[in-house]
Protein backbone atom coordinates (compact mmCIF):
# COMPACT_ATOMS: atom_id res chain seq x y z
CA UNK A 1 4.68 -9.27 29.70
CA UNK A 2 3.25 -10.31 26.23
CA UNK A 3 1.60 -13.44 25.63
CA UNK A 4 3.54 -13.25 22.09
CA UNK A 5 6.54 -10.63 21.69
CA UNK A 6 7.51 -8.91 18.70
CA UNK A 7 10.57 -10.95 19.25
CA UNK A 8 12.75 -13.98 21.67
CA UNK A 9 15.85 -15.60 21.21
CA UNK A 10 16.37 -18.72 20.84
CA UNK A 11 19.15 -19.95 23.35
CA UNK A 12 18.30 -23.85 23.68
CA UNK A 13 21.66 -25.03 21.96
CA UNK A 14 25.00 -25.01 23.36
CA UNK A 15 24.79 -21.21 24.54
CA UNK A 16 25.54 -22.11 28.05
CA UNK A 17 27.76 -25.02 27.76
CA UNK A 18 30.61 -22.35 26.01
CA UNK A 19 29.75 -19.22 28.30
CA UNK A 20 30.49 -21.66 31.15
CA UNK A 21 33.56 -22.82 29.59
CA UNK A 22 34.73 -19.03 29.17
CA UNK A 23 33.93 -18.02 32.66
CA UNK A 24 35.75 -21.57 34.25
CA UNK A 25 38.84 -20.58 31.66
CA UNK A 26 38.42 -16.64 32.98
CA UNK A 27 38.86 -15.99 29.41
CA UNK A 28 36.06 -13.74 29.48
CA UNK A 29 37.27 -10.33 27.61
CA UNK A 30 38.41 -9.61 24.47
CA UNK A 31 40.63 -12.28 24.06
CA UNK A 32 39.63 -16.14 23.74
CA UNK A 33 39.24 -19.06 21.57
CA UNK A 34 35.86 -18.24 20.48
CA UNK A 35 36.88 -14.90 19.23
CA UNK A 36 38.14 -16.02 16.04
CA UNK A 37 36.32 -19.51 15.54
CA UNK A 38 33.07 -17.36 15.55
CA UNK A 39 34.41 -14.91 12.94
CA UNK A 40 36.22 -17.96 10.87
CA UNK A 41 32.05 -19.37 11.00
CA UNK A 42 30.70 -16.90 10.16
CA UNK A 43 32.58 -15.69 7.25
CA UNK A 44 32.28 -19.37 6.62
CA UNK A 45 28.33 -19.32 6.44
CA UNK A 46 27.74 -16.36 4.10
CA UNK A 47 31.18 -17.24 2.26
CA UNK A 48 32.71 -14.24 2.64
CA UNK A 49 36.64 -14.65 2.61
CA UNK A 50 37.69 -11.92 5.58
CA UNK A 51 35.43 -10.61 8.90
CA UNK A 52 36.37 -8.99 11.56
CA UNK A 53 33.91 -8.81 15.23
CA UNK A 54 33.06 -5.75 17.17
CA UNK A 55 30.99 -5.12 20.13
CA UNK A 56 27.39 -4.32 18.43
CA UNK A 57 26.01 -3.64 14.68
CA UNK A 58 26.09 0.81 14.94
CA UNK A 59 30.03 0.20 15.78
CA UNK A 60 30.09 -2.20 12.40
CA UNK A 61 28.88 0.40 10.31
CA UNK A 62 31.13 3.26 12.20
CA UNK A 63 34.24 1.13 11.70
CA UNK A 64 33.27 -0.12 8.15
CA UNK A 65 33.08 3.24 6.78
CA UNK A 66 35.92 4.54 8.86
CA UNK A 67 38.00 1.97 6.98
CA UNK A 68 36.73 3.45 3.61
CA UNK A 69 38.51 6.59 4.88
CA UNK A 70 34.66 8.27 4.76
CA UNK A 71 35.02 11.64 6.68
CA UNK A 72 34.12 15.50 6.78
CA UNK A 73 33.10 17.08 3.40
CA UNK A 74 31.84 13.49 2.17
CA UNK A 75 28.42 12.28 1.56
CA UNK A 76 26.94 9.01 1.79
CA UNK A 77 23.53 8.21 0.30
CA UNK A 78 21.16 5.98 2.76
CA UNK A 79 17.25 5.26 2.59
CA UNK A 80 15.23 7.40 4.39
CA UNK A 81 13.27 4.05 5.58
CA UNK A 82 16.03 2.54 7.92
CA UNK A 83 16.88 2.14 11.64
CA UNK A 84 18.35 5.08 12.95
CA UNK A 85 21.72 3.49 13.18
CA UNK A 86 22.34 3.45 10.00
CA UNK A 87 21.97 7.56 9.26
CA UNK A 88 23.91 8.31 12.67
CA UNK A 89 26.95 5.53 11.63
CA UNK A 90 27.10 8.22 8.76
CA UNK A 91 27.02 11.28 10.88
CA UNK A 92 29.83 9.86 13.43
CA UNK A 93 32.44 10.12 10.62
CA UNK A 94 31.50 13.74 9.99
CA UNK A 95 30.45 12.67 6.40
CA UNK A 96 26.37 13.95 5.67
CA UNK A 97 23.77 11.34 4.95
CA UNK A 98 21.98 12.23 1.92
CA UNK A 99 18.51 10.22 2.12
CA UNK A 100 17.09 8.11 -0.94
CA UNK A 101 13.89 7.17 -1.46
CA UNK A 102 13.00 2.84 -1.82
CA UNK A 103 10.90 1.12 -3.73
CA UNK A 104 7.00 0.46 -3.03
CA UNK A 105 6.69 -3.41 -3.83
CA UNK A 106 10.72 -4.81 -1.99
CA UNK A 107 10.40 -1.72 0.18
CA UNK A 108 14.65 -1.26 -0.52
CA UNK A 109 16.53 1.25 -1.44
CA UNK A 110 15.70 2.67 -5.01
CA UNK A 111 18.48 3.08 -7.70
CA UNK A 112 17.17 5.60 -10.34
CA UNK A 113 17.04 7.32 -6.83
CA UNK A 114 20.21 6.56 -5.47
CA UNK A 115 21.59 7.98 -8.94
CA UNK A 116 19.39 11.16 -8.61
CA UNK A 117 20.94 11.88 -5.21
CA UNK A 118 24.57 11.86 -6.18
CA UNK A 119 27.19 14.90 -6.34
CA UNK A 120 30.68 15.35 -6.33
CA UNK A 121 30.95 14.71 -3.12
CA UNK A 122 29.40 11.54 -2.98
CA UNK A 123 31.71 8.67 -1.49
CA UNK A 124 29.60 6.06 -0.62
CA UNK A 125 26.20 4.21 -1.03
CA UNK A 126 24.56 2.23 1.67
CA UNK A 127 22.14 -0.75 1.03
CA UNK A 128 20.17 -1.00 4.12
CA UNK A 129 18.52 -4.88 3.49
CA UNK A 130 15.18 -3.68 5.43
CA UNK A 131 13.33 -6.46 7.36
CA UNK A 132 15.42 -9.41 5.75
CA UNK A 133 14.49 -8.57 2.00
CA UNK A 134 17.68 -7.84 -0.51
CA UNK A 135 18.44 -4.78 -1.89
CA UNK A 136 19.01 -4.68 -5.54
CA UNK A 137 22.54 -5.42 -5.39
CA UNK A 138 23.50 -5.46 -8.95
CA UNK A 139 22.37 -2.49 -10.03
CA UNK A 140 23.79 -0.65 -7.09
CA UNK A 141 27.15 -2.31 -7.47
CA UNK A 142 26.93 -0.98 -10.99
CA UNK A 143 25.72 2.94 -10.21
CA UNK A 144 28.68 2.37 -7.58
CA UNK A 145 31.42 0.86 -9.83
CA UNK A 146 30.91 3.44 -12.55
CA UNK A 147 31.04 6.50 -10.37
CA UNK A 148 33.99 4.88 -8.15
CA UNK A 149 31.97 5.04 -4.96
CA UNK A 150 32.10 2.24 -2.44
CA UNK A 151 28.96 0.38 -1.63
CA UNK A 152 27.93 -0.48 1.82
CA UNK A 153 25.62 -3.29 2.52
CA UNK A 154 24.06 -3.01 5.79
CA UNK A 155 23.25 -6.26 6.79
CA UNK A 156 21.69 -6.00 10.07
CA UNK A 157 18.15 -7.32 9.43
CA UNK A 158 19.51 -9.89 6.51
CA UNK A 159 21.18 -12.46 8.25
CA UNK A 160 20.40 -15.90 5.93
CA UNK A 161 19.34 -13.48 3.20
CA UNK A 162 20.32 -14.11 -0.69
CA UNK A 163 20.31 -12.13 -3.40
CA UNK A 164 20.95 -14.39 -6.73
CA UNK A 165 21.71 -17.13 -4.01
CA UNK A 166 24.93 -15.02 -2.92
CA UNK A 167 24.78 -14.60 0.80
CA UNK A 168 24.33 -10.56 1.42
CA UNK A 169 27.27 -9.23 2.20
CA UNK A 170 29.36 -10.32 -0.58
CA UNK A 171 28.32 -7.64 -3.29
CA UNK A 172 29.71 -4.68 -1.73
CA UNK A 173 33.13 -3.35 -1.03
CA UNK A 174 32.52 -3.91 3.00
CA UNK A 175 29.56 -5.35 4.66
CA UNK A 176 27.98 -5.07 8.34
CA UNK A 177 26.02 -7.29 10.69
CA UNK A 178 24.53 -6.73 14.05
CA UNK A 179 24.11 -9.84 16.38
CA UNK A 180 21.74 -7.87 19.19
CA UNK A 181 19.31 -9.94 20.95
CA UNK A 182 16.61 -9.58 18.38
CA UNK A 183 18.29 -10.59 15.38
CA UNK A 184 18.08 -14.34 13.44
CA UNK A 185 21.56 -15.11 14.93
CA UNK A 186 22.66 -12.95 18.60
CA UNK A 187 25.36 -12.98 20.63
CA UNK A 188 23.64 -10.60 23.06
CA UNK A 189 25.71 -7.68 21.79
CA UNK A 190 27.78 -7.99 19.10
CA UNK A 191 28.75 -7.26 15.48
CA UNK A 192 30.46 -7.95 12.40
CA UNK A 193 32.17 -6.76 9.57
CA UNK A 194 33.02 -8.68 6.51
CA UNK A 195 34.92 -7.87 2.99
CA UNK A 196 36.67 -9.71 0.01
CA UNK A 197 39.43 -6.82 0.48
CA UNK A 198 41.78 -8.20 3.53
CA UNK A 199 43.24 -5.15 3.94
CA UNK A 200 40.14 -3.36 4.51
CA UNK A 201 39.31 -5.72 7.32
CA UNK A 202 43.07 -5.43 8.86
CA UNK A 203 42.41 -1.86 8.82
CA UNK A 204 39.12 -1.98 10.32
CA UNK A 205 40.96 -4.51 13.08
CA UNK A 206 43.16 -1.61 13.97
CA UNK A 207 40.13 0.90 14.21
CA UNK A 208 38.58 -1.31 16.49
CA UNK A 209 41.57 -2.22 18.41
CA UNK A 210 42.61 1.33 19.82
CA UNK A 211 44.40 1.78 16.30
CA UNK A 212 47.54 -0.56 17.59
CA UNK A 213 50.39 -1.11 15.29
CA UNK A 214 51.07 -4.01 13.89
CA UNK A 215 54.08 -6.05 15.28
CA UNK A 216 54.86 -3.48 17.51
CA UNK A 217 53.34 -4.21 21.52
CA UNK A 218 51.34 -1.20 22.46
CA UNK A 219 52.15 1.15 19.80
CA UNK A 220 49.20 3.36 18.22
CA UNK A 221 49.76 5.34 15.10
CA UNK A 222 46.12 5.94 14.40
CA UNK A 223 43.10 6.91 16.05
CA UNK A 224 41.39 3.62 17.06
CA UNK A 225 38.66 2.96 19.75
CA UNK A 226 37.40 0.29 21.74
CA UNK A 227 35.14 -1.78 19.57
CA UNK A 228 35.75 -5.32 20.45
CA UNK A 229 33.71 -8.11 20.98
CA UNK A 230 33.95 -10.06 23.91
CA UNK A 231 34.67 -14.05 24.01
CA UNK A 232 31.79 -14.05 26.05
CA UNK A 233 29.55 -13.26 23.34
CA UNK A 234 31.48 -14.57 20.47
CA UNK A 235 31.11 -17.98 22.77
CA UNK A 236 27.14 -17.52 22.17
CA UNK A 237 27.68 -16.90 17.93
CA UNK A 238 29.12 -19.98 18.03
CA UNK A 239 26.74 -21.81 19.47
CA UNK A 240 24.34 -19.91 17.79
CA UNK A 241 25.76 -20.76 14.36
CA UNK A 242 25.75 -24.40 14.89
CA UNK A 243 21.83 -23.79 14.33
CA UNK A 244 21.91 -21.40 11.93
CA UNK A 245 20.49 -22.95 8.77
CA UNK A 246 17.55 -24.21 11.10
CA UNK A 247 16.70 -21.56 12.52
CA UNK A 248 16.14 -19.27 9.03
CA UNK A 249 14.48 -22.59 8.22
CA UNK A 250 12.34 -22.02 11.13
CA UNK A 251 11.83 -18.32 10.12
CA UNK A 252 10.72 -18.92 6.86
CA UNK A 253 8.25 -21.22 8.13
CA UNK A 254 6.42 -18.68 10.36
CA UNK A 255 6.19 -16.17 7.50
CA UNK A 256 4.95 -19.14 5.51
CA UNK A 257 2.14 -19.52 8.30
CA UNK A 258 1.21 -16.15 7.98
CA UNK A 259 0.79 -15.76 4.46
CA UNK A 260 -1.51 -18.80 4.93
CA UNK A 261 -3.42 -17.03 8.01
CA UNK A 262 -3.60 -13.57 6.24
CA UNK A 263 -5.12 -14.91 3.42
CA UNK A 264 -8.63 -13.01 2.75
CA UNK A 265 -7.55 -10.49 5.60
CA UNK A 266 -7.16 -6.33 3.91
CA UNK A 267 -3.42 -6.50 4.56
CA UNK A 268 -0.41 -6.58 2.74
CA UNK A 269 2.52 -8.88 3.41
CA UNK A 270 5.69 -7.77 2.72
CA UNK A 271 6.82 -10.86 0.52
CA UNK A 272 10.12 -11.92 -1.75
CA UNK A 273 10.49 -10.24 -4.99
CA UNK A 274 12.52 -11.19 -7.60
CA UNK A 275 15.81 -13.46 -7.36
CA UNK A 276 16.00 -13.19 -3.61
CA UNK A 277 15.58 -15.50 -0.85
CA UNK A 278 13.81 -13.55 2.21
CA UNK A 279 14.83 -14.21 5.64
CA UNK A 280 12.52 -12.38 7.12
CA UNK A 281 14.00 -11.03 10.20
CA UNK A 282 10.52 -9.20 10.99
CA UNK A 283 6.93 -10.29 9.53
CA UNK A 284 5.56 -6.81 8.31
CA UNK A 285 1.77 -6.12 7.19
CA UNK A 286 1.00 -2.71 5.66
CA UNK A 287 -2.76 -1.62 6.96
CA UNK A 288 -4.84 0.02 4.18
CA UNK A 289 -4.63 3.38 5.90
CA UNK A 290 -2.31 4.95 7.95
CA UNK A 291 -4.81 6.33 10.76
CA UNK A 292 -5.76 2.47 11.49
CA UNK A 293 -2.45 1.20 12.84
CA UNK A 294 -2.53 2.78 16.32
CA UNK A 295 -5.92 1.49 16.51
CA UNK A 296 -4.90 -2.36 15.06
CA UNK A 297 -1.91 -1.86 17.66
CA UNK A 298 -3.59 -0.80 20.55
CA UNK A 299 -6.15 -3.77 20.08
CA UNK A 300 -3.69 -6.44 20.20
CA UNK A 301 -1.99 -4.97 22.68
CA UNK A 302 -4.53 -5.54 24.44
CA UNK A 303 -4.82 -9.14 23.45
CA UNK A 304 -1.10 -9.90 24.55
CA UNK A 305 0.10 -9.35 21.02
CA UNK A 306 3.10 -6.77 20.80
CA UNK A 307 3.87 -5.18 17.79
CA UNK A 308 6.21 -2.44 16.48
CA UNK A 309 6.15 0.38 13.61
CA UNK A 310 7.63 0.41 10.71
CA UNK A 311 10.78 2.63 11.02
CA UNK A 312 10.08 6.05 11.30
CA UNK A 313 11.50 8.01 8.26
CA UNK A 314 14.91 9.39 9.01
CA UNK A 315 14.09 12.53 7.41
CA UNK A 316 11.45 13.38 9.77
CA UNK A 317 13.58 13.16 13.08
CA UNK A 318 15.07 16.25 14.27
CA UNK A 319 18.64 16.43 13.68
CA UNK A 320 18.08 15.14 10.01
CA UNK A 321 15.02 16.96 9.55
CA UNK A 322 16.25 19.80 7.26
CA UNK A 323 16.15 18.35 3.34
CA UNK A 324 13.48 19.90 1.56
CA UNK A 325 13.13 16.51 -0.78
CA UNK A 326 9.82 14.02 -0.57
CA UNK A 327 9.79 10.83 -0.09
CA UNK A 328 6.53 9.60 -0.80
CA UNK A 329 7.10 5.75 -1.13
CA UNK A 330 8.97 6.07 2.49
CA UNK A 331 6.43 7.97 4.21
CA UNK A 332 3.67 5.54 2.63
CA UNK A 333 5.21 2.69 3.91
CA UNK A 334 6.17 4.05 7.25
CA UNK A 335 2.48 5.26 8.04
CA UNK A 336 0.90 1.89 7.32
CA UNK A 337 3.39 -0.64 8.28
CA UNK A 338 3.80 -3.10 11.48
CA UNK A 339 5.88 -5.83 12.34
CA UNK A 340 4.80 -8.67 13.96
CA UNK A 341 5.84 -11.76 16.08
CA UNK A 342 8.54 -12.95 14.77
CA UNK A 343 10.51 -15.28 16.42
CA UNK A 344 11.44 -18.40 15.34
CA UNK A 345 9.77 -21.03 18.20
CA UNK A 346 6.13 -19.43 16.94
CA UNK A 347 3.62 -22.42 16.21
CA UNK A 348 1.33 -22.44 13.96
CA UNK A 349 -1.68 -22.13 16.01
CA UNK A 350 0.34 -19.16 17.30
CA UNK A 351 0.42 -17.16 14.04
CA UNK A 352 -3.39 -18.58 13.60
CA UNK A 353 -4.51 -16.72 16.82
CA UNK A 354 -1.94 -13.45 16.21
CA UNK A 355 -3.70 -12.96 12.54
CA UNK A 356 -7.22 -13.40 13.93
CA UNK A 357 -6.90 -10.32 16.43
CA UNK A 358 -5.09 -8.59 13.28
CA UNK A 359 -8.26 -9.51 11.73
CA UNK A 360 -10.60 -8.82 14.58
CA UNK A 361 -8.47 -5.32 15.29
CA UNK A 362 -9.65 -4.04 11.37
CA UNK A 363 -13.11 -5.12 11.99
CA UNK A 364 -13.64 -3.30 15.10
CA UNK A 365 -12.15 -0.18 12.80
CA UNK A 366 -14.93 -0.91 9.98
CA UNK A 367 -12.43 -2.26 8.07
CA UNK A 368 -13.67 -6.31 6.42
């Protein structure tokens, strides 16, 4: 066990009181109250009109772009610098992901690259917001709306996020949002997806639903699968979002602390650029060099400090392994990077001791 995790949930709030309520009313499948009073919240808190739940983020994305009618002979550009989840969402619908390069300073997806990467057979763009910082949604609702392609905002990492103090989510044609235990807001498992187009969300409700007919009792007349949520978890959401404004509050504050801490220390904080309001879902450093982070990681390992990598390019991993492009911004990034603690019930004497074995870790590397 760490003495300080890369990441905890907070589940102090009324968490139990509504699981116990769904287990006493044995309302504890896919059917319950909390079903749609979490996804009437939720749309609520990032004002976006129509959402619909599924069982985890990966099935969002699947769903989402299975709505869009995405499918074999299409293409779909995604950054290279993204959970895996993203890329094989893509792959599921038989469409190709076509990887993009992002930007060295928000660390998001680049346009002028995004624009470079498109072909006729381009349907789709995907903004991956990476670590809680906005992609520049503008411009990439503008590449999109001139070459009629949808746009895709992943939202996964970007819950409490704001780009031009819009909620992401709201920029693109259809939107996604994973609830797993590590995210700002969790309901264990879970996931979301949200549009201002409510017949894209009724037809993603029939995807997810075994493709049922409407207003006909257990007719199908498309291929649908099993992605629902449970009122089990959507029972947690709810409780969760009661908090929600707090807790990116609290969030905030941590990275706040370590800006403060890392002052004077050779790293470099990945920090809010430009008309954006950061939630930061993970507090990443980048390390001078590359060839220090397993050494920086193993030290505060050993110190009861966990610690993750940056994402792993996409391009490198062996099913998507065969474009010939470069991504040097990506690869930068994903050589030098590491996230650290954090969850939201970090002190500040916390962050204080995490960012002196940072410190202590690039010492003991010759690095002051």
């Amino acid at each position: 066990m760490f003495r300080f995790p890369v990441y905890q949930p907070d589940l102090t709030g009324n968490e139990r009181k509504y699981v116990l309520e769904c287990i006493d009313s044995t309302w504890i499948s896919s059917k319950g109250k909390f079903i749609k009073q979490f996804e009437a919240g939720f749309c609520s808190f990032i004002d976006v009109p129509f959402g619909c739940s599924v069982n985890n983020g990966t099935v969002a994305l699947h769903a989402a772009l299975l709505g869009l009618g995405i499918g074999a002979g299409d293409e779909v550009i995604v950054p290279s610098l993204t959970y895996i989840a993203s890329v094989n969402a893509i792959q599921y619908t038989g469409a190709t992901p076509v990887f993009a390069d992002v930007l060295p300073v928000t660390w998001q997806l680049d346009p002028s690259d995004v624009e470079a990467c498109i072909t006729p057979k381009t349907k789709a763009i995907m903004a991956v917001h990476l670590y809680g910082h906005p992609c520049d949604l503008d411009r990439l609702r503008a590449i999109a709306d001139a070459r009629g392609l949808w746009l895709v905002e992943d939202c996964a990492e970007a819950i409490g996020s704001r780009y031009r103090n819009r909620h992401v989510g709201g920029v693109g044609h259809i939107s996604t949002f994973s609830f797993f235990g590590n995210k700002t807001l969790t309901t264990g498992e879970g996931g979301m997806v949200v549009s201002p187009d409510e017949k894209l969300i009724d037809r993603v409700s029939r995807i997810k639903g075994q493709g049922l007919a409407p207003n006909r009792e257990y007719w199908h007349d498309i291929v649908g699968y099993n992605y629902r949520m449970t009122n089990i978890c959507a029972a947690i959401g709810v409780a969760q979002l009661e908090r929600a404004d707090e807790t990116v509050k609290r969030k905030r504050q941590v990275a706040d602390w370590y800006r403060d801490e890392l002052a004077g220390v050779p790293v470099t904080m990945h920090g809010e650029h430009g008309d954006v309001f950061h939630s930061y879902w993970m507090v990443s450093v980048l390390l001078p060099k590359a060839e220090q982070r397993d050494g920086v990681r193993r030290h505060l390992t050993e110190q009861g400090i966990e610690t993750r990598p940056l994402f792993f390019p996409a391009h490198t991993m062996p099913m998507y392994a065969g474009t010939t492009r470069r991504f040097p911004v990506t690869d930068d990034l994903s050589g030098r990077g590491i996230n650290l603690p954090s969850y939201p019930d970090l002190k500040r004497g916390d962050v204080a001791t995490i960012c002196a074995e940072l410190k202590r870790g690039l010492q003991h590397l010759g690095v002051s």
